[in-house]
Protein backbone atom coordinates (compact mmCIF):
# COMPACT_ATOMS: atom_id res chain seq x y z
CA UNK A 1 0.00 0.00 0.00
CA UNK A 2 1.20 3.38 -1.08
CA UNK A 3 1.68 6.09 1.18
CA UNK A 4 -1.03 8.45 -0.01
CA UNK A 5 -3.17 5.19 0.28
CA UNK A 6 -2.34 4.29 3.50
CA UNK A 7 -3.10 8.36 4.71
CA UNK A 8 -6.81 8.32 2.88
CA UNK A 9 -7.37 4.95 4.69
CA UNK A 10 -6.24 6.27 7.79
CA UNK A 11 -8.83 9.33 7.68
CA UNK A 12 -11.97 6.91 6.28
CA UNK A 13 -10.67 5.00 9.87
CA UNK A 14 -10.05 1.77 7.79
CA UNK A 15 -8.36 -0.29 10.49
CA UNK A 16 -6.86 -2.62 7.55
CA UNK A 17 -4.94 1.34 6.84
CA UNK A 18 -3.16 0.96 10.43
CA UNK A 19 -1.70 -2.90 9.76
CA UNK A 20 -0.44 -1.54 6.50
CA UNK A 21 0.58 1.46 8.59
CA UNK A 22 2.69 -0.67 11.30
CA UNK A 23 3.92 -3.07 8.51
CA UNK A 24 5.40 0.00 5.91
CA UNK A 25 6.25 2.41 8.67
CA UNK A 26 6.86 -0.04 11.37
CA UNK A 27 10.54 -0.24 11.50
CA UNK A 28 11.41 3.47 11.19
CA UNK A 29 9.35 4.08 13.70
CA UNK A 30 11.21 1.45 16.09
CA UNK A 31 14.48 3.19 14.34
CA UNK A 32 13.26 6.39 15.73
CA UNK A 33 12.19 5.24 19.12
CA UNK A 34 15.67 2.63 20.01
CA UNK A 35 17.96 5.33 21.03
CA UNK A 36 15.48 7.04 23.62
CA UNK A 37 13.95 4.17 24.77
CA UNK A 38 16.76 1.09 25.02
CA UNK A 39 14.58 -1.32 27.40
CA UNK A 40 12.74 -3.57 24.55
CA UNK A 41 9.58 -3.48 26.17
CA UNK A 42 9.24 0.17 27.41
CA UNK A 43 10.00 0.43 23.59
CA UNK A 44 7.20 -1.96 22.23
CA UNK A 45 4.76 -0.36 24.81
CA UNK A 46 5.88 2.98 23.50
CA UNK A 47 5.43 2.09 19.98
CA UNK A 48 1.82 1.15 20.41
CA UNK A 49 1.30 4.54 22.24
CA UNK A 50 2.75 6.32 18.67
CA UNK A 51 0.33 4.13 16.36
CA UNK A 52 -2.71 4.82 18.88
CA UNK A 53 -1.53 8.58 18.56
CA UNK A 54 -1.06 8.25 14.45
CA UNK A 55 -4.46 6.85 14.30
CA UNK A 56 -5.97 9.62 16.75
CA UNK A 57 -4.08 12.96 15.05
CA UNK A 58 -3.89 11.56 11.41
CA UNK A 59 -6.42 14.26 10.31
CA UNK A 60 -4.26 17.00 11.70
CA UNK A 61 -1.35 15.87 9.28
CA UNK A 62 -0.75 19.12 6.73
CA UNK A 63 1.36 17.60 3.76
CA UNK A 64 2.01 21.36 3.33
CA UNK A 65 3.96 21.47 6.10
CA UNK A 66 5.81 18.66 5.74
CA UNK A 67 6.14 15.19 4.61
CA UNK A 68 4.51 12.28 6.18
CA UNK A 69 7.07 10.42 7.07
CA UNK A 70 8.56 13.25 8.87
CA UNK A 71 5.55 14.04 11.06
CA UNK A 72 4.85 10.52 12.10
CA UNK A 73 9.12 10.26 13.12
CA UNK A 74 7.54 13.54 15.25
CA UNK A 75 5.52 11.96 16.92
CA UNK A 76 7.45 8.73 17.90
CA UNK A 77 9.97 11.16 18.96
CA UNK A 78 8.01 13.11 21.56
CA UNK A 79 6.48 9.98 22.62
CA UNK A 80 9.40 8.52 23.72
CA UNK A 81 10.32 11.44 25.73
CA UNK A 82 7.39 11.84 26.83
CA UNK A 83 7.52 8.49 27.69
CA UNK A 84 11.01 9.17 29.28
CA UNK A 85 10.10 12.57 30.95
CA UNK A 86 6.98 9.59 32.73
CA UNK A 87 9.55 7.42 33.63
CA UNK A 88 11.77 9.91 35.55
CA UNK A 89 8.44 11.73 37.25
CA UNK A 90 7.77 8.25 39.10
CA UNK A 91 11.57 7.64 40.41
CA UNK A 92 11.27 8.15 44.02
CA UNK A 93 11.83 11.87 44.80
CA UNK A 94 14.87 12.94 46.68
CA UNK A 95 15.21 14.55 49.96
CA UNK A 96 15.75 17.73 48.94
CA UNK A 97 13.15 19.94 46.37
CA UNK A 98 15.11 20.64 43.17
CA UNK A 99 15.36 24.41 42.77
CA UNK A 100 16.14 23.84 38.72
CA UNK A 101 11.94 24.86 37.96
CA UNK A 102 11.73 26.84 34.75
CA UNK A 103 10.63 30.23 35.33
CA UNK A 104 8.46 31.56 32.07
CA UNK A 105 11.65 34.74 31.88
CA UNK A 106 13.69 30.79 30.71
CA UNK A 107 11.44 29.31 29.36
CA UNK A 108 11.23 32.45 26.61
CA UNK A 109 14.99 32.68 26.41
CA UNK A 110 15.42 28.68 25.98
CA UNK A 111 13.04 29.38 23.08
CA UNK A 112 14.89 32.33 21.62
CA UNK A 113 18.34 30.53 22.10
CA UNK A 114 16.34 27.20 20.02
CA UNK A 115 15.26 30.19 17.30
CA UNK A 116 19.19 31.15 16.96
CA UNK A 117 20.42 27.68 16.69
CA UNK A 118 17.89 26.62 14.40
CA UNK A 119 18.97 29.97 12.34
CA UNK A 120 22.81 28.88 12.54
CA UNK A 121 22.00 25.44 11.42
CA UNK A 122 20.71 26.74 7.70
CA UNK A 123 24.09 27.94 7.39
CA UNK A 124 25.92 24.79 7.83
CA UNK A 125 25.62 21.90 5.33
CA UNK A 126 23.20 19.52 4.53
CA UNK A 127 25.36 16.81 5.75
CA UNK A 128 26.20 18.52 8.92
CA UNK A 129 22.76 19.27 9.52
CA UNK A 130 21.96 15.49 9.34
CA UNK A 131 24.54 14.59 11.51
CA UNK A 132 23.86 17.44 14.33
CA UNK A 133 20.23 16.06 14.51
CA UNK A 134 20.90 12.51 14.03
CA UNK A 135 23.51 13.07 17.29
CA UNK A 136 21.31 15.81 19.21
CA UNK A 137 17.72 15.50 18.09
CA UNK A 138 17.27 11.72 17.79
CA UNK A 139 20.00 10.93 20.46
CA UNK A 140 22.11 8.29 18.79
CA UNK A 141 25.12 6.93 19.87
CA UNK A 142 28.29 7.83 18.17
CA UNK A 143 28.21 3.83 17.51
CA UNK A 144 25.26 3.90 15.42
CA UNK A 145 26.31 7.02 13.32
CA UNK A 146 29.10 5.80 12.48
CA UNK A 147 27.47 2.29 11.37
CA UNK A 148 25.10 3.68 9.65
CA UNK A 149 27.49 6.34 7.65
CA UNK A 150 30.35 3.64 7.55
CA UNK A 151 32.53 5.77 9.14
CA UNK A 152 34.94 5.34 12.35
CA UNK A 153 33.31 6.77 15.78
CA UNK A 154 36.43 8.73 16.18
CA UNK A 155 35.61 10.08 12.25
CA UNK A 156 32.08 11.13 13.33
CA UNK A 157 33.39 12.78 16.75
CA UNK A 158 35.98 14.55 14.89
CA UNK A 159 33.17 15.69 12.79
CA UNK A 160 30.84 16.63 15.49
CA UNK A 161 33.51 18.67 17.57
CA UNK A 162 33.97 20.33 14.14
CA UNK A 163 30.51 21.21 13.71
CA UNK A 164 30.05 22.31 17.53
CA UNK A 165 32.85 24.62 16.95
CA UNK A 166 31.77 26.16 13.73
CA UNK A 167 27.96 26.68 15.31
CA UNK A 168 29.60 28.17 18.13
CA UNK A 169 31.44 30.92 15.74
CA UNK A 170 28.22 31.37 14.17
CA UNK A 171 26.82 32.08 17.49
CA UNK A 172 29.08 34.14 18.26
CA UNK A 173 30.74 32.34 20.89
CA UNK A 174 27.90 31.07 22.48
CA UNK A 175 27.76 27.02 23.55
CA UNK A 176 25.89 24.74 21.75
């Protein structure tokens, strides 16, 4: 089934449209979800969550705005740390109250600061743009990068320190 198929499906709620869904889309999704979420089954649990969600926010998909393929890698992707972000909120709580509680002052500057290095990252290449998100966005190891590009880990972190230095120039000396 075609991916234009597979969307129409989706929206006429044709539950044949979410097997073809998990069977096409299935193992990018699990790509997407392996680096957050290592334990196999918080994974699998996960992964159900991001088809339940697909199925439940499919009309809101805008192929204007993007491609398919990456909204639904979205959407695993804030599952899983949303799924993570769960995780850590039911860790027993230490003795003393954190004091680290985003003010809205940070909040507005941590978006700002994402607005600038969002800006800087159009001015690097396409290849280093890959790389900065496939190391900072979708938090894989160094490992997998470097199996996936057939490259050396110490070729892809001589890479990345190359491209955390040149953002940092074009932030004017700000970190990354």
């Amino acid at each position: 089934m075609k991916e234009a198929e597979i969307i129409a499906r989706l929206r006429d709620g044709d539950s044949q449209a979410m097997e073809a869904l998990m069977r096409q889309y299935g193992p990018f999704l699990r790509y997407i979800l392996t680096p957050i979420l290592p334990n196999a089954s918080e994974r699998e649990e996960c992964f159900s969550e991001v088809i339940v969600r697909i199925w439940q926010k499919q009309a809101q998909y805008d192929p204007e705005k993007g491609s398919w393929k990456a909204w639904i890698a979205a959407i695993a992707r804030n599952a899983a740390l949303n799924w993570n972000r769960g995780r850590k909120q039911m860790e027993p709580l230490a003795e003393e109250i954190p004091t680290d509680t985003m003010i809205p002052e940070d909040i507005l500057l941590r978006k700002e600061r994402q607005k600038i290095l969002e800006q800087a990252l159009l001015q690097v290449s396409r290849q280093e743009r890959l790389l900065f998100y496939r190391k900072y966005y979708y938090l894989q190891s160094t490992a997998q990068i470097a199996r996936e590009l057939g490259m050396t880990e110490r070729a892809v972190e001589g890479k990345l320190y190359r491209l955390k230095k040149k953002l940092r120039e074009l932030l004017g000396g700000d970190t990354v």
